[in-house]
Protein backbone atom coordinates (compact mmCIF):
# COMPACT_ATOMS: atom_id res chain seq x y z
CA UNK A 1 -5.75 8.94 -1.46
CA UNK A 2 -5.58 4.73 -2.16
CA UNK A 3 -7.78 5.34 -5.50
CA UNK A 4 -5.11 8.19 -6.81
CA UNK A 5 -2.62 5.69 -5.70
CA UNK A 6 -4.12 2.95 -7.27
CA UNK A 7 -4.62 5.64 -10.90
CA UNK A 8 -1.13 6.49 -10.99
CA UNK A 9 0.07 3.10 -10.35
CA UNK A 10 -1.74 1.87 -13.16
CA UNK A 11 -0.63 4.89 -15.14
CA UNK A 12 3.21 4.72 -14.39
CA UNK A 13 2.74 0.71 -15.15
CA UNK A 14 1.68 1.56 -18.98
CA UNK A 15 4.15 3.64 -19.12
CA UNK A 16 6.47 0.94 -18.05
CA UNK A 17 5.68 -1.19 -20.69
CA UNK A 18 5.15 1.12 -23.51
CA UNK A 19 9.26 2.02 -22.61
CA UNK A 20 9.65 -1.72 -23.24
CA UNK A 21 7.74 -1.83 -26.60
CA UNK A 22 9.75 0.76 -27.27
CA UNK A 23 12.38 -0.68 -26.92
CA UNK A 24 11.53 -2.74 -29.64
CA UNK A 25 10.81 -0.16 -32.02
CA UNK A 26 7.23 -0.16 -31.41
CA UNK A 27 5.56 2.35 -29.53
CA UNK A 28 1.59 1.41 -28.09
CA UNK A 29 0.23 4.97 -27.57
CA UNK A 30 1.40 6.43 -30.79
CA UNK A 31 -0.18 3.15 -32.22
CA UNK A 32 -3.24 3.57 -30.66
CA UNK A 33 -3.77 7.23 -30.60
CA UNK A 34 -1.08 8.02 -33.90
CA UNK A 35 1.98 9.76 -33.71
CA UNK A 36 2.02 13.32 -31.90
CA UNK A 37 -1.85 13.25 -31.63
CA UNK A 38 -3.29 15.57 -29.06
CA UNK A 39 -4.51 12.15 -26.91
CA UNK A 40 -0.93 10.65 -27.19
CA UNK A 41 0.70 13.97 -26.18
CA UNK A 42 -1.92 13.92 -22.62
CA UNK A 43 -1.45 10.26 -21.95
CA UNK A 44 2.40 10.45 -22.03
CA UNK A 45 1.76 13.94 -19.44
CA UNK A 46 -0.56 11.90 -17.54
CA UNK A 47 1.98 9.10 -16.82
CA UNK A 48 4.48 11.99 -15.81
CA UNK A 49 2.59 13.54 -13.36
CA UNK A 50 1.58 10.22 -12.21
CA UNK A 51 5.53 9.62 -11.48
CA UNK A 52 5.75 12.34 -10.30
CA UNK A 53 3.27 11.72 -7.41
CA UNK A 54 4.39 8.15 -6.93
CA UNK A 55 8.07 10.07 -6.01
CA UNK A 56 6.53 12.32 -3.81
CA UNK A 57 4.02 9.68 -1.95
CA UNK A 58 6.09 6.37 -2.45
CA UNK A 59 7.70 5.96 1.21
CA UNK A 60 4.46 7.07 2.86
CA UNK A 61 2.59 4.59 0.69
CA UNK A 62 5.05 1.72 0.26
CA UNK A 63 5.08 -0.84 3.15
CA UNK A 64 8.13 -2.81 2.10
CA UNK A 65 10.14 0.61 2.56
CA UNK A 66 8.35 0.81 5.66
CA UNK A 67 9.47 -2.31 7.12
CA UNK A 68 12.98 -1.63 6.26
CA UNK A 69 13.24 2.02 7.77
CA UNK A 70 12.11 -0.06 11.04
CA UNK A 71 14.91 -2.64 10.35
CA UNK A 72 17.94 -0.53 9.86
CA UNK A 73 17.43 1.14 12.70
């Protein structure tokens, strides 16, 4: 489970960035891959699912959320 953590981390953290080069009207994986490609079109599905999972897993995974939860109560 830590390695598909550690995947989708680094997945959902390109897809961090590449929002912020977006933001400046310059997009990484359509740069690298072109523009609607086939490999574009899986990476951005890839970084999906890989938020998805980090919604699902994140307070069983995340010990600052952990030490909070213990705090509050």
């Amino acid at each position: 489970m830590k390695t598909t953590h550690c995947i989708t981390s680094v997945l959902v953290i390109i897809g961090a960035l590449n929002w912020l080069l977006v933001a400046f009207n310059w997009n990484l994986v359509d740069a690298i891959f072109g523009a609607g490609s086939t490999m574009s079109m899986v990476i951005y599905i890839l970084v999906g699912i890989s938020g998805i999972f980090l919604i699902i897993t994140h307070k069983k995974n995340c010990k600052a959320c952990d030490k909070s939860v213990g705090q509050a109560m």
